[in-house]
Protein backbone atom coordinates (compact mmCIF):
# COMPACT_ATOMS: atom_id res chain seq x y z
CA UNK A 1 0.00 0.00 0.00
CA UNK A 2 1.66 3.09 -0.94
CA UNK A 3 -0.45 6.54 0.18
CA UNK A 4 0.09 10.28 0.01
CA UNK A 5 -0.66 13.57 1.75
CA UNK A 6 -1.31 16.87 0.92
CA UNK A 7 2.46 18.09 0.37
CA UNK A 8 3.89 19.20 -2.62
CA UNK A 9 4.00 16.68 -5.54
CA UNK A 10 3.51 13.73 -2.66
CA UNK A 11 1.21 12.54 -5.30
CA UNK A 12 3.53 12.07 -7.74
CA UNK A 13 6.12 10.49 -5.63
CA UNK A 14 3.68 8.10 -4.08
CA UNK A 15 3.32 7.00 -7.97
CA UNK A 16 6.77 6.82 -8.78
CA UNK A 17 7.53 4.49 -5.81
CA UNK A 18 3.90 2.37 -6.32
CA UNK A 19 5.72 2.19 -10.10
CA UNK A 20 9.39 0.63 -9.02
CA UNK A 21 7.54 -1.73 -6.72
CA UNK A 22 5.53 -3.14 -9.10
CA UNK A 23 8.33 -3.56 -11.50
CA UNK A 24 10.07 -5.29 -9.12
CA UNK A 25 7.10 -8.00 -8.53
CA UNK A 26 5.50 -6.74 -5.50
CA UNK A 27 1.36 -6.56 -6.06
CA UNK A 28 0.60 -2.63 -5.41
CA UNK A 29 -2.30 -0.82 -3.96
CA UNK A 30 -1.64 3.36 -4.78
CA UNK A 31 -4.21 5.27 -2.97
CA UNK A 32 -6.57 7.54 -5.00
CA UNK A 33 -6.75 10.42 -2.86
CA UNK A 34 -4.79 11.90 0.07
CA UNK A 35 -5.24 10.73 3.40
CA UNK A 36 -3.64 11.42 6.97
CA UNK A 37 -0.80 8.86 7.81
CA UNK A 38 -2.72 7.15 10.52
CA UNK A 39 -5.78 6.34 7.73
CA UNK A 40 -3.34 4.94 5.54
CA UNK A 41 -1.30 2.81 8.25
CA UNK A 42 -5.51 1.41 9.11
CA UNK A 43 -5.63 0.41 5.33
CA UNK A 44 -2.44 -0.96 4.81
CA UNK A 45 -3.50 -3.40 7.88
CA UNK A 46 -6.92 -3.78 6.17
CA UNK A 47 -5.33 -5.04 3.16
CA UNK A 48 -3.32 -7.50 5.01
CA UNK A 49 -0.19 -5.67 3.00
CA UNK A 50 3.51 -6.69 3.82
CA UNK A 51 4.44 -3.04 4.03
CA UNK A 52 2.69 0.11 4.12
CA UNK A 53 4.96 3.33 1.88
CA UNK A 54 3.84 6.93 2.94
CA UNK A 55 5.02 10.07 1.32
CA UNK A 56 4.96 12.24 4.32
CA UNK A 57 7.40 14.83 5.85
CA UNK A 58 5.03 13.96 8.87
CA UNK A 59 5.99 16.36 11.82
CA UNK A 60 9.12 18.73 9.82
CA UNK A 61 7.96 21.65 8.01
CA UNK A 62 5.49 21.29 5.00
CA UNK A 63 8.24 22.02 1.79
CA UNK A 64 10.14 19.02 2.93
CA UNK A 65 9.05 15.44 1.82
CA UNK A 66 10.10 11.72 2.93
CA UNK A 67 9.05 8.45 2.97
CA UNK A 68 8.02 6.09 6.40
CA UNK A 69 7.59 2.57 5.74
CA UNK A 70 5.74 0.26 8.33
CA UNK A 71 6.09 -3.19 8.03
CA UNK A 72 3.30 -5.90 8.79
């Protein structure tokens, strides 16, 4: 499950890294619309996925970016 919020071009990123996952065999779930990184975490566990990806700074200031991963 790979998920987004609202900063800057998370979107894209989120797709970028949903893209390189899937070409390297992993089955992908890219969320359609931004969500708050607790939501996604909940449907990552919903999905029974090996890993959750989210494109959040989380807590640092809103024009930086970075990924948190959370495994099963």
């Amino acid at each position: 499950m790979v998920g987004f919020d609202t900063r800057f071009l998370s979107d894209r990123y989120a797709g970028d890294v949903a893209r390189v996952l899937a070409a390297n065999g992993f089955i992908v779930y890219l969320a359609s619309v931004r969500r708050a990184h607790p939501h996604h975490l909940l449907c990552s566990e919903n999905l029974h996925a090996i890993a959750g990806v989210m494109i959040t700074a989380s807590h640092n200031r809103p024009r930086y970016n970075g990924v948190k991963l959370k495994a099963a």
